[in-house]
Protein backbone atom coordinates (compact mmCIF):
# COMPACT_ATOMS: atom_id res chain seq x y z
CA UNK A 1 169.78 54.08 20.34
CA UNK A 2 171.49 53.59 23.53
CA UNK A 3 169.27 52.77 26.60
CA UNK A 4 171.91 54.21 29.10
CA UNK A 5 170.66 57.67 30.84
CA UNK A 6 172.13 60.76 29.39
CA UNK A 7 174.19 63.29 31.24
CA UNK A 8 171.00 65.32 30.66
CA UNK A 9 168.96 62.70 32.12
CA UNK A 10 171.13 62.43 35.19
CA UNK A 11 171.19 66.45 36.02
CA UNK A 12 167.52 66.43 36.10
CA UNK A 13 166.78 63.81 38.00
CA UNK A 14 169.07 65.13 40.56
CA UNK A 15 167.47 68.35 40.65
CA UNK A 16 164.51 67.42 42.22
CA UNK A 17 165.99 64.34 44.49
CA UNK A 18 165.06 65.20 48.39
CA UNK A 19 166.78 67.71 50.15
CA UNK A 20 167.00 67.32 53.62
CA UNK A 21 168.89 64.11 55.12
CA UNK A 22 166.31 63.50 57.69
CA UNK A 23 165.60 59.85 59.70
CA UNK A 24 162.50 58.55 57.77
CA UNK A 25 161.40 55.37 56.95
CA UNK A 26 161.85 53.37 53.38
CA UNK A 27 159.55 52.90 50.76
CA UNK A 28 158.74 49.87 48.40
CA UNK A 29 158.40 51.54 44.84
CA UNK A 30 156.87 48.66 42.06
CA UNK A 31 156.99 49.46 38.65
CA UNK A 32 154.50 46.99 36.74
CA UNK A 33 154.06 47.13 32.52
CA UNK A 34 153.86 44.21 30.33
CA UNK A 35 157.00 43.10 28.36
CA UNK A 36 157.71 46.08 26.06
CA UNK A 37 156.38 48.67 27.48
CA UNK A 38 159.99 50.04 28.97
CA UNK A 39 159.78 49.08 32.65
CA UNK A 40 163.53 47.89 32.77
CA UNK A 41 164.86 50.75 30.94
CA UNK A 42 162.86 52.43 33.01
CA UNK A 43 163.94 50.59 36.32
CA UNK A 44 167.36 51.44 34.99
CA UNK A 45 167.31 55.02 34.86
CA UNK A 46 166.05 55.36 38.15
CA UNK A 47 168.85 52.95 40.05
CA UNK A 48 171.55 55.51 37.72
CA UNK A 49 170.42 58.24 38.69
CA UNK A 50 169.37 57.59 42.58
CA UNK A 51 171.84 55.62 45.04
CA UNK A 52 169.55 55.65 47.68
CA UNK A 53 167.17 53.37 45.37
CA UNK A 54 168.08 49.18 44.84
CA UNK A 55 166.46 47.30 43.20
CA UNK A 56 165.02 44.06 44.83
CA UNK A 57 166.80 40.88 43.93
CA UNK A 58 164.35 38.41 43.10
CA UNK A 59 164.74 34.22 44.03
CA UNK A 60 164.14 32.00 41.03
CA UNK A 61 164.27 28.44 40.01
CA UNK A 62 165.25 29.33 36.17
CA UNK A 63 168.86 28.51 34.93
CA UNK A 64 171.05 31.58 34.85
CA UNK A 65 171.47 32.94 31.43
CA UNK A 66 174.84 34.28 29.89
CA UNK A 67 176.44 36.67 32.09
CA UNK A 68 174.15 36.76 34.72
CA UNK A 69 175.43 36.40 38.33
CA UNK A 70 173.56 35.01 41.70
CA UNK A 71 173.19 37.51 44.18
CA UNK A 72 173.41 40.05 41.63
CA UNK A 73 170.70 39.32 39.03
CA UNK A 74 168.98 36.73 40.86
CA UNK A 75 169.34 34.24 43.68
CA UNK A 76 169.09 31.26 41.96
CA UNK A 77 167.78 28.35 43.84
CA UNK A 78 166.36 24.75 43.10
CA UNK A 79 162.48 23.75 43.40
CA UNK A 80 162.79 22.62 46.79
CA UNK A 81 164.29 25.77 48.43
CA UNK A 82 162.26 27.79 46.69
CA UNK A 83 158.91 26.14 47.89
CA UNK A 84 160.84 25.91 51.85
CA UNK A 85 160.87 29.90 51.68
CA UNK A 86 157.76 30.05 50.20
CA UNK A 87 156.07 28.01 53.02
CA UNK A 88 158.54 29.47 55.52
CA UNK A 89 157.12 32.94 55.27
CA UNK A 90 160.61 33.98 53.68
CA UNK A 91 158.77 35.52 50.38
CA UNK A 92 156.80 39.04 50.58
CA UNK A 93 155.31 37.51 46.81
CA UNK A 94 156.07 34.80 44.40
CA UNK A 95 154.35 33.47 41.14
CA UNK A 96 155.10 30.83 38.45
CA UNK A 97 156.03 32.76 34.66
CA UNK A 98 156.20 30.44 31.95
CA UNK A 99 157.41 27.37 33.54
CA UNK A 100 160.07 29.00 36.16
CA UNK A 101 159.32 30.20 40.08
CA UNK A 102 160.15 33.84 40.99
CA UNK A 103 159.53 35.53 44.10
CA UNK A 104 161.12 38.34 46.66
CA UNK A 105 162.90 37.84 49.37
CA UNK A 106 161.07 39.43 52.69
CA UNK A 107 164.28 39.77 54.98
CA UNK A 108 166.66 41.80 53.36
CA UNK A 109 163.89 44.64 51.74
CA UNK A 110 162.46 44.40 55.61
CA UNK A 111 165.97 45.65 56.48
CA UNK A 112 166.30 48.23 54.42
CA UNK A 113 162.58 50.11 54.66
CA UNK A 114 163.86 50.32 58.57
CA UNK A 115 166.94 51.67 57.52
CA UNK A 116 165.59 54.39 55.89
CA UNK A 117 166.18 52.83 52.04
CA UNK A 118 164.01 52.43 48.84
CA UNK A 119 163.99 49.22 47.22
CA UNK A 120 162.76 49.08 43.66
CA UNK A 121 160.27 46.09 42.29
CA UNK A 122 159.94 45.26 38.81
CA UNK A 123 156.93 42.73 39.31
CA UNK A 124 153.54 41.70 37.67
CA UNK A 125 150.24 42.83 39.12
CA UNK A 126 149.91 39.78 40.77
CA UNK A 127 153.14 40.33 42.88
CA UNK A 128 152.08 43.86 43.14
CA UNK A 129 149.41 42.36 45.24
CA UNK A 130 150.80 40.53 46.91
CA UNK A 131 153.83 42.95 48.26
CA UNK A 132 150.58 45.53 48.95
CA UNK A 133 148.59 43.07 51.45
CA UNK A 134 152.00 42.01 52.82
CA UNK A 135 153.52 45.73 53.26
CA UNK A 136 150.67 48.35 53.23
CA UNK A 137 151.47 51.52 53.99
CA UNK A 138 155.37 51.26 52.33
CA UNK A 139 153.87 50.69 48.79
CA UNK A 140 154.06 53.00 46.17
CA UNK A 141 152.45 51.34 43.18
CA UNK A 142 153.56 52.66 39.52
CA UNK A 143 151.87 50.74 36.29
CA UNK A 144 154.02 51.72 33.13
CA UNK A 145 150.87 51.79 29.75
CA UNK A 146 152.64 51.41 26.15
CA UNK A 147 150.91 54.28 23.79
CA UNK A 148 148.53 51.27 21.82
CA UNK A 149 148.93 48.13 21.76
CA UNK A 150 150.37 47.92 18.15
CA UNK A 151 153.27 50.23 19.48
CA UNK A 152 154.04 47.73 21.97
CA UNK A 153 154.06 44.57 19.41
CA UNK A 154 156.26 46.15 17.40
CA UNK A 155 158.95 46.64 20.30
CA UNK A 156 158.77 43.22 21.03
CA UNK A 157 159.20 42.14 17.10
CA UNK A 158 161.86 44.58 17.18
CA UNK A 159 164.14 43.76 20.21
CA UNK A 160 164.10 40.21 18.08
CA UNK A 161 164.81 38.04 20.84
CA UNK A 162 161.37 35.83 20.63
CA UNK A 163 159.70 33.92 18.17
CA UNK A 164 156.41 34.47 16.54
CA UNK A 165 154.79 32.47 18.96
CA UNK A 166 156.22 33.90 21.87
CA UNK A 167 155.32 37.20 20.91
CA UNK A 168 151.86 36.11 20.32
CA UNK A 169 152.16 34.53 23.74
CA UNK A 170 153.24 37.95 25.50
CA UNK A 171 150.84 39.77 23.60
CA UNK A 172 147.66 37.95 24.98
CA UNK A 173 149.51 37.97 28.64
CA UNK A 174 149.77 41.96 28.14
CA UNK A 175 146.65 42.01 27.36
CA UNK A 176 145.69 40.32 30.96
CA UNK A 177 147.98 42.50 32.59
CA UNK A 178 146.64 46.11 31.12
CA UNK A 179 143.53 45.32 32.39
CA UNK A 180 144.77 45.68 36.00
CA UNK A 181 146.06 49.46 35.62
CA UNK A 182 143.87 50.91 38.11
CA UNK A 183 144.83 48.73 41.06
CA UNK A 184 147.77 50.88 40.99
CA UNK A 185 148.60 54.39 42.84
CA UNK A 186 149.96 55.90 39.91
CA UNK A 187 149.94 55.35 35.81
CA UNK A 188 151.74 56.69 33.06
CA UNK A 189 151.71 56.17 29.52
CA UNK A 190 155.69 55.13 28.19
CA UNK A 191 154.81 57.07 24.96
CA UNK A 192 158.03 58.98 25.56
CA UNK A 193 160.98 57.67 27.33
CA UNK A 194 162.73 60.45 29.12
CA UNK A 195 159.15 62.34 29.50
CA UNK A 196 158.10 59.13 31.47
CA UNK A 197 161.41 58.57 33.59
CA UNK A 198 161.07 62.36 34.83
CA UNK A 199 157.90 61.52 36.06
CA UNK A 200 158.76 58.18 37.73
CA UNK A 201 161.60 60.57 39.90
CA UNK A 202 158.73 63.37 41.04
CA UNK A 203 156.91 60.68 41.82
CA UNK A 204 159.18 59.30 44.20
CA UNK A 205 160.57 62.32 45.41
CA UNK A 206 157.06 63.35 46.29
CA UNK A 207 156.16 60.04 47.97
CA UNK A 208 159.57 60.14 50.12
CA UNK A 209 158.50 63.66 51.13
CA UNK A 210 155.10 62.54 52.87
CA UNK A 211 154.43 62.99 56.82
CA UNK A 212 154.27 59.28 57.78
CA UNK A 213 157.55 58.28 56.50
CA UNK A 214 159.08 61.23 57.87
CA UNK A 215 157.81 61.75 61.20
CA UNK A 216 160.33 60.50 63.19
CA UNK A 217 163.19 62.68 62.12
CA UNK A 218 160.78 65.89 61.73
CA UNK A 219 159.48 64.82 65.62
CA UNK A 220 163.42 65.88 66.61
CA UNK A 221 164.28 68.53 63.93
CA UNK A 222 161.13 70.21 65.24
CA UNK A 223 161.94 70.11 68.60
CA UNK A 224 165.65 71.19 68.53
CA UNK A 225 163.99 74.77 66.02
CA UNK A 226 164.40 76.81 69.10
CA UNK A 227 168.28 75.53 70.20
């Protein structure tokens, strides 16, 4: 089955995307889940279907794999830089994952909240975290719940890209990372895909609607009523 949004999928989502082309301010939008649960299909559907959503490219010390691209995928970077930007205040989070260094970069998502942009963050709780005590008030935070945990072993047995052992591994770290859902704004349960990715668009559309990001360009609109 293909993971690409339908045509359906596309039509609805536009539906309900904001109306009004008002000055506001951007919002960070993190999507957390442990591996399986759908949070980069997920992720996916939403950048398709919304251009003014981008997804944060993340720094990382890990090779590139096949077909990825820096500055696309990743920024990849060696040890050293990664710990200068880390110490440099250049990271709004960072954490080690199995062996490698990821983190996001703080300048270019600073640039875009200003401009009026959503940038998308497909992090761990931990990075959640940290981008909430480093941004406040721009957060929306979204954890993504497989339907049982047996469901969500058998994705990752089925996508058969690990090992026994790995999956074992990334079952126990799921486990860790469930336990977190209700540091998060929202939750929903992945037990059906398009159902969920519906939900992860009035979501957003609702949280780029609010008063404080759009008080600026409603201060103006307001005031011109009467011209």
């Amino acid at each position: 089955m293909s993971n690409d949004p339908s045509p359906a999928m596309l039509a609805a989502l536009g539906a309900i995307e904001p109306f009004e082309s008002l000055p506001r301010r951007g919002l960070l939008f993190i999507l957390s889940s442990p591996s399986g649960a759908g949070k980069t299909t997920l992720s996916r559907r939403l950048l398709a279907a919304d251009p003014a959503l981008s997804l944060s490219v993340s720094a990382t010390t890990r090779s590139p794999r096949p077909g990825e691209r820096d500055g696309v995928d990743y920024h990849f970077v060696d040890a050293p830089a990664f710990e200068a930007m880390v110490t440099g205040g250049a990271m709004l989070e960072h954490a080690e994952v199995f062996g490698n260094r990821y983190g996001s970069p703080r300048t270019p998502v600073e640039a875009a909240l200003a401009a009026g942009r959503d940038v998308l963050f497909d992090v761990d709780w931990q990075g959640a975290q940290q981008i909430k005590l480093a941004m406040r008030g721009d957060v929306v935070s979204v954890f993504i719940l497989p339907p049982s945990l047996a469901a969500l072993e058998s994705r990752l047995k089925s996508r058969a890209q690990d090992d026994a052992a790995t999956v074992a591994r990334r079952m126990a770290k799921a486990e860790s990372e469930i336990s977190h859902w209700r540091e998060y704004k929202y939750v929903l349960v992945n037990d059906d895909l398009e159902k969920c990715a519906l939900q992860l668009s009035a979501i957003l559309t609702g949280e780029r609607l609010r008063l404080p990001r759009r008080s600026a360009g409603l201060e103006g609109f307001v005031a011109g009523m009467g011209d």
